[in-house]
Protein backbone atom coordinates (compact mmCIF):
# COMPACT_ATOMS: atom_id res chain seq x y z
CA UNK A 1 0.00 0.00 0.00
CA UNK A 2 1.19 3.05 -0.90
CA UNK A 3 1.89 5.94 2.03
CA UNK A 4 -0.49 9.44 1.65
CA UNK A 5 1.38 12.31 1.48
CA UNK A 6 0.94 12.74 5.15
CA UNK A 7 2.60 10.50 6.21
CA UNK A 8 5.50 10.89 4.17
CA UNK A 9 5.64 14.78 5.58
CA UNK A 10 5.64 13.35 9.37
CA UNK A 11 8.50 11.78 8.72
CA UNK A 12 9.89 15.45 7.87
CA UNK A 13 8.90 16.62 11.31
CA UNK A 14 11.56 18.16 13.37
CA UNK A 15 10.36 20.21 16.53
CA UNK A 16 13.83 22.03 16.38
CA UNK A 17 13.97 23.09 13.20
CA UNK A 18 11.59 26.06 12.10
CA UNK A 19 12.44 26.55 8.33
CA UNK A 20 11.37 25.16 5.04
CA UNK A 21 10.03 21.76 4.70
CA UNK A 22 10.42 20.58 8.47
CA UNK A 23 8.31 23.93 9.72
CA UNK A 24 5.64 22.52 7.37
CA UNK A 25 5.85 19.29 8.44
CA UNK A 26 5.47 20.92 12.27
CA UNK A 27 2.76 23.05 10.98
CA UNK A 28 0.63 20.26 8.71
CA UNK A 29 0.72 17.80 12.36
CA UNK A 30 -1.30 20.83 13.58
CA UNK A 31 -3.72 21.02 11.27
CA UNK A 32 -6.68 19.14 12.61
CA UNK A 33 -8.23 19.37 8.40
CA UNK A 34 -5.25 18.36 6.46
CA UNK A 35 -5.86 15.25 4.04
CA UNK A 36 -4.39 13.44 5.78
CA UNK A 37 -5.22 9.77 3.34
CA UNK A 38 -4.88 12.28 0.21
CA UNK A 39 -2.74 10.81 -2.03
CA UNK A 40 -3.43 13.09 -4.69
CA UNK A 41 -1.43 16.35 -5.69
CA UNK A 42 -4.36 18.68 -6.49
CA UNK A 43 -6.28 18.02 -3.96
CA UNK A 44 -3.70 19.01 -1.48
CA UNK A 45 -2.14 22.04 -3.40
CA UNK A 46 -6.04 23.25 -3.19
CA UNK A 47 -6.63 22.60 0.44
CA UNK A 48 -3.11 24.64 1.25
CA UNK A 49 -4.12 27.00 -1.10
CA UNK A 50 -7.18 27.95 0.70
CA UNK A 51 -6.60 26.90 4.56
CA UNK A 52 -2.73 26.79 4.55
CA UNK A 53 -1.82 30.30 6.13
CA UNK A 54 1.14 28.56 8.15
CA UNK A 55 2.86 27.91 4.70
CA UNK A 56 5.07 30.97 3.55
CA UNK A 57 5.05 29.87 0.03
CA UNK A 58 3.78 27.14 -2.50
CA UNK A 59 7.43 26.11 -3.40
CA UNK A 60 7.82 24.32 -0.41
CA UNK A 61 4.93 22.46 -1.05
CA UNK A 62 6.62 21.65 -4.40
CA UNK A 63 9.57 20.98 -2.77
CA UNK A 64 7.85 18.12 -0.50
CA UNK A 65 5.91 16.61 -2.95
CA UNK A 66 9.03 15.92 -5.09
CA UNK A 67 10.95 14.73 -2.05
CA UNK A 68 7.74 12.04 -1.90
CA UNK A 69 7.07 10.90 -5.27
CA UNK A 70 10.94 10.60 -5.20
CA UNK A 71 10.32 8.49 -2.43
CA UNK A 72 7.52 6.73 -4.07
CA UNK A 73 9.36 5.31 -7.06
């Protein structure tokens, strides 16, 4: 079975690090609405888009999803 995007981002977690991809990861484990079984790129990049206000920009996002498709193949 393949892991949601989630849970490949809670693997980024790192309570001592606030920058980038880790502060997201911090940020997302907060967010009692994030998709969490979402597997699905859109559907994520829309949620952030409209309820993500603890993400300083998109291209970390991008950044994390290529880190996990990476991952995924």
């Amino acid at each position: 079975m393949r892991q949601s995007f989630y849970q490949f981002l809670m693997t980024e977690r790192n309570p001592h690090k606030r920058e980038g991809i880790s502060q997201f990861a911090n940020d997302a484990f907060l967010d009692t609405g994030f998709p969490k079984q979402s597997e699905n790129y859109h559907d994520i990049s829309h949620y952030l888009e409209m309820n993500g206000d603890y993400l300083s920009s998109m291209r970390i996002f991008d950044e994390a999803w290529e880190r996990y498709i990476e991952k995924m193949t």
